[in-house]
Protein backbone atom coordinates (compact mmCIF):
# COMPACT_ATOMS: atom_id res chain seq x y z
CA UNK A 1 40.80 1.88 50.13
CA UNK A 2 39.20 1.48 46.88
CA UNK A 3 40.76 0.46 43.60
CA UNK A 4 39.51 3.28 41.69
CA UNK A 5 37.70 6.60 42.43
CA UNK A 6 36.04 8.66 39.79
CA UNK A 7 35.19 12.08 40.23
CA UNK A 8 32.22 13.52 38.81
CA UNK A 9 29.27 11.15 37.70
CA UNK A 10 28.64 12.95 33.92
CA UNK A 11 28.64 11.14 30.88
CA UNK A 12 32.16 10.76 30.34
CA UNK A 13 32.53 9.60 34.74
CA UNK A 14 29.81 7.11 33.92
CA UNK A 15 31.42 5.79 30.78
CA UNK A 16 34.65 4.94 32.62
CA UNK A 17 32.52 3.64 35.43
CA UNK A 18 30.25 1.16 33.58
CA UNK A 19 33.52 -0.23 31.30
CA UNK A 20 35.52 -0.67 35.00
CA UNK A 21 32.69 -2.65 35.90
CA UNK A 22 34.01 -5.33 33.13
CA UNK A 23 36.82 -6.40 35.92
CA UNK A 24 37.09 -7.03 39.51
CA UNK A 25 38.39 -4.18 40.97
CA UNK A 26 36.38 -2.25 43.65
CA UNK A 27 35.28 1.22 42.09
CA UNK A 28 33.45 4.48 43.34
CA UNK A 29 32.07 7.73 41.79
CA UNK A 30 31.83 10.92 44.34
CA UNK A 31 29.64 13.44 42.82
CA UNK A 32 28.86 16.63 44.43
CA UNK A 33 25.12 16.87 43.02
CA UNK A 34 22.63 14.72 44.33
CA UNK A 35 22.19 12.79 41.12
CA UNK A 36 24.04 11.57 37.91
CA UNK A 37 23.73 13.89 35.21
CA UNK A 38 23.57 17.27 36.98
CA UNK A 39 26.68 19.28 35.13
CA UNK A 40 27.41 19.90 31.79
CA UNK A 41 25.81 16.43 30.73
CA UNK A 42 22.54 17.64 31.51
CA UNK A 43 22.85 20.98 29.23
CA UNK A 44 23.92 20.16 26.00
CA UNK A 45 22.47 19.75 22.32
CA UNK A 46 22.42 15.49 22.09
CA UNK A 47 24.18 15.22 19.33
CA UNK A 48 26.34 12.44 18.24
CA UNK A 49 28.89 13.87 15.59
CA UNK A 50 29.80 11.98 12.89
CA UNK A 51 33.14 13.54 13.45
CA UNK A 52 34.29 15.27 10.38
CA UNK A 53 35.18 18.38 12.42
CA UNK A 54 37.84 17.65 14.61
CA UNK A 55 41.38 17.94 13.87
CA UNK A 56 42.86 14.56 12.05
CA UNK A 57 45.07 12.97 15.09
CA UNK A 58 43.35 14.17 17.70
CA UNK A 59 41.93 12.46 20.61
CA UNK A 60 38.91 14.23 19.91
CA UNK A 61 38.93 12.97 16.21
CA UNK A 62 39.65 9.21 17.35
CA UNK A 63 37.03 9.37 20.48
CA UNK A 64 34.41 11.00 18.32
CA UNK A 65 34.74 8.42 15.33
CA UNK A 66 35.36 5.76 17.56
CA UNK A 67 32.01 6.87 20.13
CA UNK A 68 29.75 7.47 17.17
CA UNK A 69 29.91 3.88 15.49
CA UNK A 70 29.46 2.58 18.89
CA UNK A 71 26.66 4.24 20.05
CA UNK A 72 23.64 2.37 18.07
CA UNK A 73 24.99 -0.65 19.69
CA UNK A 74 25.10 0.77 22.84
CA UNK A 75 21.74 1.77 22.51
CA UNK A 76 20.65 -1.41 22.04
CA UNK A 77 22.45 -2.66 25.19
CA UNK A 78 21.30 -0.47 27.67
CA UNK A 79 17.99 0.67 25.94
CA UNK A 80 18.26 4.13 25.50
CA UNK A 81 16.81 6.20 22.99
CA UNK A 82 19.23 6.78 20.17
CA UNK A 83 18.24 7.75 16.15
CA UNK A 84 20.32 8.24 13.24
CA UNK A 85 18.98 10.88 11.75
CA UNK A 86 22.21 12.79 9.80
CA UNK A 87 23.40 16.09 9.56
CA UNK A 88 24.10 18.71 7.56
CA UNK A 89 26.58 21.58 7.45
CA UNK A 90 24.83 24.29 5.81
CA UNK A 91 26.90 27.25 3.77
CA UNK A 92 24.92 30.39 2.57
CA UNK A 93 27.13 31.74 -0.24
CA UNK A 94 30.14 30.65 -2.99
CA UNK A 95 32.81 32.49 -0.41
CA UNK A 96 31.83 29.87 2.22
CA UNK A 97 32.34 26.51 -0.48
CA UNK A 98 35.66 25.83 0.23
CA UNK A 99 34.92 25.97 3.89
CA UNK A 100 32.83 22.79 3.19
CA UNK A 101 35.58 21.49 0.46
CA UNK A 102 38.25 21.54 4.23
CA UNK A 103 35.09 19.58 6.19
CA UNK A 104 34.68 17.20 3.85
CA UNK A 105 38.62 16.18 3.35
CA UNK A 106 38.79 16.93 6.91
CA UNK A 107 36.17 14.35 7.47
CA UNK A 108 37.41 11.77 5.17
CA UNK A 109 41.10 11.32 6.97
CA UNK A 110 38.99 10.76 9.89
CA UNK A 111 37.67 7.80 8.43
CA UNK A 112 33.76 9.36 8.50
CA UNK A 113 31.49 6.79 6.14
CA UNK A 114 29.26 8.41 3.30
CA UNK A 115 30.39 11.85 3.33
CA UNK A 116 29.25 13.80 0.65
CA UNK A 117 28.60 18.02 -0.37
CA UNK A 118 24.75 18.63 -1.88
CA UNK A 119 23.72 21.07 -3.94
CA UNK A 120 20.36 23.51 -3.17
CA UNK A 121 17.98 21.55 -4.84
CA UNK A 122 18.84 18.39 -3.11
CA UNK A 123 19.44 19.82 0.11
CA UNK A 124 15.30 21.56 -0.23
CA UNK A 125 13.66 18.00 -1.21
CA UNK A 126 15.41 16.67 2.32
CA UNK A 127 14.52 19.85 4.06
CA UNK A 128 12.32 21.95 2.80
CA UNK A 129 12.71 24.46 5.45
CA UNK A 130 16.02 25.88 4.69
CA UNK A 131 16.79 28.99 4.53
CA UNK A 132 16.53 30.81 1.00
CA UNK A 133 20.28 31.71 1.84
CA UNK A 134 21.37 28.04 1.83
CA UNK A 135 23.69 27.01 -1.82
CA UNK A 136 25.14 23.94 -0.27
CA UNK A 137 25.82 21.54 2.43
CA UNK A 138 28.27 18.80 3.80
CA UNK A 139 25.85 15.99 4.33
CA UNK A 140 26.84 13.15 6.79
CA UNK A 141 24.36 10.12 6.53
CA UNK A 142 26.02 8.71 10.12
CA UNK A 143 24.93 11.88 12.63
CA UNK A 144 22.52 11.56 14.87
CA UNK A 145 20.66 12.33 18.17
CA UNK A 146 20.56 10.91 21.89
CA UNK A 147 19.14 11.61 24.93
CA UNK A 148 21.74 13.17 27.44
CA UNK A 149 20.04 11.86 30.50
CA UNK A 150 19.08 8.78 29.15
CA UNK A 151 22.75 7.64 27.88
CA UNK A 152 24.01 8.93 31.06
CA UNK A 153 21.57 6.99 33.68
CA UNK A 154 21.56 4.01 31.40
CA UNK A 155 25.84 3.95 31.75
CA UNK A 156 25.51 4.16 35.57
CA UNK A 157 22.62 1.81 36.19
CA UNK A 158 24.41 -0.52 34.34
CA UNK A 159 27.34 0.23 36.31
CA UNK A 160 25.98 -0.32 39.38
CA UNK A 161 24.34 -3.27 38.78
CA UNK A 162 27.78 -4.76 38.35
CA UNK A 163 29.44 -3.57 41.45
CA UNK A 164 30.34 0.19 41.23
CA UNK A 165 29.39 2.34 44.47
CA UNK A 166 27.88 5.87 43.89
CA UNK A 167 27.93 8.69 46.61
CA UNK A 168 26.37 11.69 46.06
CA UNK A 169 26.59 15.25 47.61
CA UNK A 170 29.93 14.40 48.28
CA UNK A 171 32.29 17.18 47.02
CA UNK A 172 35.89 16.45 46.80
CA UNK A 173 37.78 19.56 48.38
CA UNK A 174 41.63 18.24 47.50
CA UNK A 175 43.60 15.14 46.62
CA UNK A 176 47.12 14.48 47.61
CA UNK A 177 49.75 11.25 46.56
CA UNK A 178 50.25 9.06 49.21
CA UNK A 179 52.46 6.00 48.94
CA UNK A 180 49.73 3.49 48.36
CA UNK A 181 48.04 5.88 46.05
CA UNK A 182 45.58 9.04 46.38
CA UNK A 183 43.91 10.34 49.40
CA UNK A 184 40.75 12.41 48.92
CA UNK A 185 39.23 14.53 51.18
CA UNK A 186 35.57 15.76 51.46
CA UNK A 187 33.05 17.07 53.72
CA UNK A 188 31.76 13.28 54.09
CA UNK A 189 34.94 12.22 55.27
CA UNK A 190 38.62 10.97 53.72
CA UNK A 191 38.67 8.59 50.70
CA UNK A 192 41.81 6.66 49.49
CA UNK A 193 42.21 5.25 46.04
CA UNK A 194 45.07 3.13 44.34
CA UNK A 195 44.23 5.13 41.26
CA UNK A 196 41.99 7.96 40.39
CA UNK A 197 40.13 9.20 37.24
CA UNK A 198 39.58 13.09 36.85
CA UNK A 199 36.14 13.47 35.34
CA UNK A 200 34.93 16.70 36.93
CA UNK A 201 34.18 18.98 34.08
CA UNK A 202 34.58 22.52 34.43
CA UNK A 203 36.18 21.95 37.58
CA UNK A 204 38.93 19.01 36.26
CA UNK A 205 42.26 21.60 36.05
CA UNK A 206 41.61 22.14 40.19
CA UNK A 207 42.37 17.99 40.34
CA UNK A 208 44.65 18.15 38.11
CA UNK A 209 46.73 21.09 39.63
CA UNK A 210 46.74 19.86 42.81
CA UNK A 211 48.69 16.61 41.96
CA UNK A 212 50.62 17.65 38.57
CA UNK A 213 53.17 19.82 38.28
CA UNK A 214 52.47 19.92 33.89
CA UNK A 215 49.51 22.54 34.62
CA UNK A 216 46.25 22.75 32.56
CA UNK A 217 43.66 25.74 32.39
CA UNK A 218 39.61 24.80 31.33
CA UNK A 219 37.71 28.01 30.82
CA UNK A 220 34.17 27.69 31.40
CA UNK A 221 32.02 27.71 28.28
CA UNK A 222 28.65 29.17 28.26
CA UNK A 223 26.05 27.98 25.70
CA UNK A 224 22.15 29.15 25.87
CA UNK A 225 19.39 26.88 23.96
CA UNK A 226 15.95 27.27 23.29
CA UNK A 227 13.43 24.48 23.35
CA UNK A 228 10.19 24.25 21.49
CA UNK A 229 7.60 22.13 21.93
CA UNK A 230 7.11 18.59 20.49
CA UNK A 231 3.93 20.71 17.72
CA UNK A 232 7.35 22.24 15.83
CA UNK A 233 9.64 18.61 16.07
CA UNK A 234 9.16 18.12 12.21
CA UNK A 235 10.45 21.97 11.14
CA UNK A 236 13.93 19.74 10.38
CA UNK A 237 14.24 16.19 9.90
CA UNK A 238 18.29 16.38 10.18
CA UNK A 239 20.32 18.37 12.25
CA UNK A 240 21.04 21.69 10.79
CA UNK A 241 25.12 23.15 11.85
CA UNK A 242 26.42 26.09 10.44
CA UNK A 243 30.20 25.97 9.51
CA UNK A 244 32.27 25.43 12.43
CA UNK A 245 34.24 28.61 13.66
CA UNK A 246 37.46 29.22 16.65
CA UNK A 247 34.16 28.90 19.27
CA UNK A 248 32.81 25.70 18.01
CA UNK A 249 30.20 24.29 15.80
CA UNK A 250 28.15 27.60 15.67
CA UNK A 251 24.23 27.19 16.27
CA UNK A 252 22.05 24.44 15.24
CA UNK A 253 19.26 23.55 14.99
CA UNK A 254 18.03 19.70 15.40
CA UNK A 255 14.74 17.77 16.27
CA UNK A 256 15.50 15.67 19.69
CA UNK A 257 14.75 12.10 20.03
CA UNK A 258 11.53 12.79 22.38
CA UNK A 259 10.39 14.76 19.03
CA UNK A 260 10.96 18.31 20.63
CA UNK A 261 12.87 20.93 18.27
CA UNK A 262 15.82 22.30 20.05
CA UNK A 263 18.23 26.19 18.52
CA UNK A 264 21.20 26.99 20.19
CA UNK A 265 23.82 26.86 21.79
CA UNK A 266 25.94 30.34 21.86
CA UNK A 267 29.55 30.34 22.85
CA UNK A 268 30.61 32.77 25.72
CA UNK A 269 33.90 32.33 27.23
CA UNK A 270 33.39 33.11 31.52
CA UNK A 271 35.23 32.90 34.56
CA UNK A 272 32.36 31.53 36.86
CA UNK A 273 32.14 27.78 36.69
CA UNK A 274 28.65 27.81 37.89
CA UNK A 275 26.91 30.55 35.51
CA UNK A 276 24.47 28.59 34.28
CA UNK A 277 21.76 30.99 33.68
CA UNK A 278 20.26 32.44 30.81
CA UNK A 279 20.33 36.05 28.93
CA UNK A 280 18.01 38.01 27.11
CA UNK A 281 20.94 38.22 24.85
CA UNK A 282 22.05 35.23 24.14
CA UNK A 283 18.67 34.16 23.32
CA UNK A 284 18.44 36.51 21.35
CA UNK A 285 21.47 35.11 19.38
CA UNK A 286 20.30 31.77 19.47
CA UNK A 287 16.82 33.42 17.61
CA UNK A 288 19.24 35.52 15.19
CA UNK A 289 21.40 33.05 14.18
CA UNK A 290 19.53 29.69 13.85
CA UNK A 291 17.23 31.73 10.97
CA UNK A 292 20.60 31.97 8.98
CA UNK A 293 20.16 28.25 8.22
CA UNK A 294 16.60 27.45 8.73
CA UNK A 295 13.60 30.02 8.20
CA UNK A 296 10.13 29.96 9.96
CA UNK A 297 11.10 28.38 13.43
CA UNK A 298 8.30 29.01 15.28
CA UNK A 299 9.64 30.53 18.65
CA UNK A 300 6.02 31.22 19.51
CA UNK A 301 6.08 27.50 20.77
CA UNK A 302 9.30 27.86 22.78
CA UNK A 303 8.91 26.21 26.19
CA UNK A 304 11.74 26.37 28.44
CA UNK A 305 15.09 27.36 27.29
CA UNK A 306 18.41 26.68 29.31
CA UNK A 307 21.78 26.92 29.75
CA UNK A 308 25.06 24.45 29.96
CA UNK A 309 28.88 25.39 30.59
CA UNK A 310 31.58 23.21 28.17
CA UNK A 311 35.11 22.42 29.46
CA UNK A 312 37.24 23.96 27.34
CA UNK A 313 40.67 23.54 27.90
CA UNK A 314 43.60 25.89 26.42
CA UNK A 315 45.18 22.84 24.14
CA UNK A 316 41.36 22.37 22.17
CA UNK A 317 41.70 18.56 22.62
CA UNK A 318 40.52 16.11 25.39
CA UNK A 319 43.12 15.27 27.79
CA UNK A 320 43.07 11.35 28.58
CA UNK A 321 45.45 9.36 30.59
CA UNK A 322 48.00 9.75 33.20
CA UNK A 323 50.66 12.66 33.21
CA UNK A 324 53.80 11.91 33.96
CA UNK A 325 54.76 13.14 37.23
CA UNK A 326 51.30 11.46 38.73
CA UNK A 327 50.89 7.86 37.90
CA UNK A 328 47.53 6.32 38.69
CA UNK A 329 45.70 9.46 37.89
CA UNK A 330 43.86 9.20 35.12
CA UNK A 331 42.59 12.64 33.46
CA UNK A 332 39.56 12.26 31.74
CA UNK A 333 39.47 16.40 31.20
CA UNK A 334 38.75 19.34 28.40
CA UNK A 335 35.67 16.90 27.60
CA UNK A 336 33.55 19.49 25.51
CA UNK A 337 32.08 18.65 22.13
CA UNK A 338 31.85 16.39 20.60
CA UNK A 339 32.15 14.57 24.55
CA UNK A 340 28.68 13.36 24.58
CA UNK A 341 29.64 11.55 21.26
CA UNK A 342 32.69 10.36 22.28
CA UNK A 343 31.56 8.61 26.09
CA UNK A 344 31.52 4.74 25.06
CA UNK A 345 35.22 5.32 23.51
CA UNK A 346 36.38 7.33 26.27
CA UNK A 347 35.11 5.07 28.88
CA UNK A 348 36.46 1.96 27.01
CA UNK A 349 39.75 3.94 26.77
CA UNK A 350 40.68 4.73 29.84
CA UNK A 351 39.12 1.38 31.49
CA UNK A 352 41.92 -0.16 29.12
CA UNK A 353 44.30 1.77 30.70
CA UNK A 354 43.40 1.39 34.47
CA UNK A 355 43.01 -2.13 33.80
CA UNK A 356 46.57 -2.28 32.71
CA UNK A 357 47.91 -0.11 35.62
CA UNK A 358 46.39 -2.26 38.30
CA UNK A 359 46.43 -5.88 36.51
CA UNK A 360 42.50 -6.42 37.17
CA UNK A 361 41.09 -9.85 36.37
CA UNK A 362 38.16 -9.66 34.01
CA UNK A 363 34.77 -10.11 35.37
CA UNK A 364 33.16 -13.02 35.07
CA UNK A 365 29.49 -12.02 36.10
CA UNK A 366 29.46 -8.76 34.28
CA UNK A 367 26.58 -8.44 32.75
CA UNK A 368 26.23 -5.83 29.61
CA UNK A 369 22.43 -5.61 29.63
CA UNK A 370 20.13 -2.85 30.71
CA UNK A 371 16.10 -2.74 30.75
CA UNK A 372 14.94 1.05 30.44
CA UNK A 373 11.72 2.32 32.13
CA UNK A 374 8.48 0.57 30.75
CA UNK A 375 7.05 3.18 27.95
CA UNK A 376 3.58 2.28 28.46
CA UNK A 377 2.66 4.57 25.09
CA UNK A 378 5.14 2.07 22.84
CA UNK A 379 3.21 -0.97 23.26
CA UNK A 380 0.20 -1.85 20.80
CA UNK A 381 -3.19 -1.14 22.64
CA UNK A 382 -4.16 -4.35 23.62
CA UNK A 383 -1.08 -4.97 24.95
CA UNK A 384 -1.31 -1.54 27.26
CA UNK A 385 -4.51 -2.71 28.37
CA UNK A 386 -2.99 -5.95 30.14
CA UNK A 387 -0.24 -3.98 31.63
CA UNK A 388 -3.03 -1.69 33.20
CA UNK A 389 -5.28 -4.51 34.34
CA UNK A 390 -2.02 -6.18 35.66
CA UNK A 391 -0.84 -3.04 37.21
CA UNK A 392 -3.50 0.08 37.50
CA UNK A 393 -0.18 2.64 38.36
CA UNK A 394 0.57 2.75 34.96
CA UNK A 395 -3.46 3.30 33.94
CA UNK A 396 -2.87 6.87 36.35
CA UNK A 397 -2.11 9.33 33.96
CA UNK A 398 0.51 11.87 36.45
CA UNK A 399 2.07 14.21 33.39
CA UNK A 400 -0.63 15.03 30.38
CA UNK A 401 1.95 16.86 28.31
CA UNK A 402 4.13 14.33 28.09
CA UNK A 403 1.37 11.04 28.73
CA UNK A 404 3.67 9.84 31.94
CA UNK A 405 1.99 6.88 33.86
CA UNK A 406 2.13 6.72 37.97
CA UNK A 407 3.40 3.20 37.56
CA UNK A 408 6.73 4.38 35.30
CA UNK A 409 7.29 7.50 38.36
CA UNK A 410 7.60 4.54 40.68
CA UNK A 411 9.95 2.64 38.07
CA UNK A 412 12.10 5.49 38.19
CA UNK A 413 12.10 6.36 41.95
CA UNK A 414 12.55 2.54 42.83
CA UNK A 415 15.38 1.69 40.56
CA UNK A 416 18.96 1.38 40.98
CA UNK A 417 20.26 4.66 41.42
CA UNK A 418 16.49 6.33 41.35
CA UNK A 419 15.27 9.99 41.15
CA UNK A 420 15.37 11.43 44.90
CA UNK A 421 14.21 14.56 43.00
CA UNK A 422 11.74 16.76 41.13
CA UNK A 423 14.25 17.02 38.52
CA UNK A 424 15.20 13.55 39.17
CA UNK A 425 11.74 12.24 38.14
CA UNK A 426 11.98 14.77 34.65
CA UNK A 427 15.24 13.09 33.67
CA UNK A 428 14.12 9.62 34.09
CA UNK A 429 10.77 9.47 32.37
CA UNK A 430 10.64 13.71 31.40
CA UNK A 431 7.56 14.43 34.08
CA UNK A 432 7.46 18.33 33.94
CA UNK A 433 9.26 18.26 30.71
CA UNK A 434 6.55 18.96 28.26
CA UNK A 435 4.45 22.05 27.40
CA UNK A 436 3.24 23.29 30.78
CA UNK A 437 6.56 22.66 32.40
CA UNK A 438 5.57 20.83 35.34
CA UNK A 439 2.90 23.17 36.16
CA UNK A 440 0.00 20.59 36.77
CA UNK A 441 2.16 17.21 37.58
CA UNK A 442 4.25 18.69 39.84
CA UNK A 443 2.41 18.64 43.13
CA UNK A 444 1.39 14.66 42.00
CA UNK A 445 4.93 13.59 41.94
CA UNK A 446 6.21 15.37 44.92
CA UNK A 447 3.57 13.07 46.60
CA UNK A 448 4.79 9.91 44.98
CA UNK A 449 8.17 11.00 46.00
CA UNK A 450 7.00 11.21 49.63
CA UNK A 451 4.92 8.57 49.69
CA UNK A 452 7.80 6.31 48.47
CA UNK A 453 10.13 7.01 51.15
CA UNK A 454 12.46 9.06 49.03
CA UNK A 455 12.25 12.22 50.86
CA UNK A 456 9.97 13.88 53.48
CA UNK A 457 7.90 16.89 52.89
CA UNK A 458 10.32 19.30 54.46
CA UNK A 459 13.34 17.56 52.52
CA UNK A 460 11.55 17.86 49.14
CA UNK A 461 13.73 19.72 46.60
CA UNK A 462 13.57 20.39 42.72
CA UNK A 463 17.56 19.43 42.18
CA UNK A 464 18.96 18.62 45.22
CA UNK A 465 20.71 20.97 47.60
CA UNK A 466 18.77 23.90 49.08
CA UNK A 467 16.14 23.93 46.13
CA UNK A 468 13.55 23.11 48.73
CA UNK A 469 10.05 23.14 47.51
CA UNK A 470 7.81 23.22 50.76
CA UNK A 471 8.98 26.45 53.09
CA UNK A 472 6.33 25.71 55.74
CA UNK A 473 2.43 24.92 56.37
CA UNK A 474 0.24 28.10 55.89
CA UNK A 475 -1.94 27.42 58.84
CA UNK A 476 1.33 26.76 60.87
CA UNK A 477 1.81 30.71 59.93
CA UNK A 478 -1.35 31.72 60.37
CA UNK A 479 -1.47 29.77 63.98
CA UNK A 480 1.58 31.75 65.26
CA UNK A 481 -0.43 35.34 64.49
């Protein structure tokens, strides 16, 4: 019997997770995947909203606001990367000025800081590389950019540290109310929980059905990026929106915090919660529609592109808190943008909440501070030099694209909560992530992952699950001839 259970191990799980971890209470997260950060938190466009979009009242308006002046702090705690970097909302004709006019009052009752509309020639000596379309644009000085998988990892390290027990590739089937509570069941066996939080993305109106009477639909959301390599990073120095429209904030395009460029995403309503793959046609859109705002993008240096599905549910707000024919189930659901934004308010809302529900004590060791992987490349040379003397893994260049060490592979396999994965590894420290797209490292670091203990050969797998990377031994094959 644990105090709480969470249910799904994204951003927004995590969040709640790691602020739980400020009181005594024993907590798990059941994730399906084999890692943190496998569902929509992996597939999205790191952006932290200022919020000027969202509908004054809402919980997405009051998360959003609320996440976003948090997050450089945050940062800062648990060592992610995080810049400031602002945005803009571009428009590309007079018709479209009073769209900005409703932003940027939208915006202020928010309570967004330093909000202002700039004019062509302003907007060109920032960015040069706007299109010859753009005539104006809401500027907001507090946007900025994160790394998905690195606020994600860093809020569930952090939670485990202090306490909170993660299972993977364990897939809740159903929930019912029992009289203590919540029973869960899953192929790994029954789980019961004085309280439960609903953090499953796509899949969060299944939980929610099956214990609520006061039904809610999510419809999968379907948005396709491109990303180019780190040579095109300084096309923008802000991120670029479009006016926002009934499907969302349109296309952007942004620089990332690793100093990639990243276009996209579309917006295709679907019925499939796991369609995840690409189209020649929706990158296509992404190509079409990114040159309204920005001109020149060089798509010759695209190197991977990608797809993630948003959770949006029919009410277009977040749903947080219990209902009120299920107490002790907490719905953290309909968490679609601006939900990467919002995570440090959502998880510091609904720990409130679950804190109050079940009278937990505060927690006297909890301890706020995370240390990131080692970035070998950010210390001064001489400095490097000592670290490699000390410790020759991190002189053992594994990933040239991207200039990853041996020595921070084994940081991120040996860690709390470590990579048991190809994909694993490329979230941690972004192995494989860089030009050639694993194409040379790979082999490497599915020896370090052996090696280590993490896996054998003939459990090896890119992302968990049946992605298995070695089928066999060729003379094995050839012996049996």
């Amino acid at each position: 019997m644990y105090d709480v259970i969470i249910i799904g191990a994204g951003v927004s799980g995590c969040a709640v997770a790691r602020e739980l971890s400020r009181y005594r209470a024993d907590i798990c997260v059941l994730e399906r995947e084999e890692d943190v950060c496998c569902g929509t938190s992996k597939a999205n466009s790191g952006i932290v909203h200022a919020g000027f979009d969202a509908e004054p009242g809402s919980m997405k308006a009051k998360m959003n606001l609320e996440g976003s002046r948090r997050m450089k702090a945050l940062a800062e705690e648990l060592d992610f990367p995080f810049q400031q970097n602002g945005s803009l909302v571009v428009c590309t004709d007079g018709e479209q000025r009073d769209g900005l006019e409703r932003l940027l009052e939208r915006g202020q009752k928010n309570g967004v800081e330093g909000l202002e509309i700039l004019e062509r020639e302003e907007l060109l000596r920032m960015e040069p590389n706007l299109s010859e379309q753009a005539a104006a644009a809401l500027y907001a000085p507090t946007g900025g950019i994160v790394c998905p998988f690195g606020l994600t990892i860093a809020l569930a390290e952090n939670a485990c540290e202090n306490g909170v027990e993660f299972r993977f590739r364990t897939q809740v089937d159903t929930i019912e109310k029992t009289e203590n509570g919540f029973r869960l069941t899953t192929p790994q066996g029954t789980f019961q929980a004085r309280t439960i939080v609903n953090a499953a993305g796509v899949y969060a109106d299944v939980f929610h059905n099956m214990v609520s009477r006061k039904k809610i639909h999510i419809t999968p959301r379907k948005g396709e990026y491109q990303l180019l390599d780190k040579t095109a990073g300084r096309h923008v120095h802000s991120t670029i929106f479009t006016l926002p429209g009934r499907m969302g904030k349109g296309v952007l395009v942004t620089p990332t915090v690793h100093g990639n460029l990243l276009t996209g995403p579309t917006a295709t309503d679907l019925e499939d919660r796991e369609a995840t793959d690409t189209t020649r046609t929706g990158l296509d859109t992404v190509t079409e529609k990114s040159a309204v705002t920005v001109k020149n993008i060089p798509y010759r240096q695209v190197i991977t592109s990608f797809a993630g599905l948003r959770a949006h549910e029919d009410g277009d707000d977040f749903i947080l808190g219990q209902p009120s024919d299920a107490p002790g189930f907490f719905d953290c659901a309909g968490i679609e943008s601006p939900g990467l934004s919002s995570a440090p308010a959502i998880g510091s809302y609904l720990a409130g909440q679950i804190a109050e529900y079940l009278e937990l004590e505060r927690n006297p060791s909890f301890q706020p501070t995370r240390k990131g992987i080692l970035d070998p490349a950010a210390l001064e040379f001489s400095k490097r030099q000592e670290l490699i003397q000390r410790e020759p893994a991190y002189g053992r260049i594994i990933c040239r694209c991207e200039g990853v060490s041996e020595g921070e592979i084994l940081d991120a396999l040996r860690r709390p909560l470590g990579a048991k994965s190809l994909d694993g590894v490329k979230r941690r420290i972004r192995a494989g992530m860089g030009r050639c797209q694993a194409g040379f490292c790979a082999p490497k670091v599915m020896e370090l992952l052996v090696r280590e203990g993490v896996c054998d050969w003939d459990t090896l797998t890119k992302a968990g699950g049946d992605s298995w990377l070695i089928c066999g031994k060729n003379k094995d094959a050839i012996g049996k001839r």
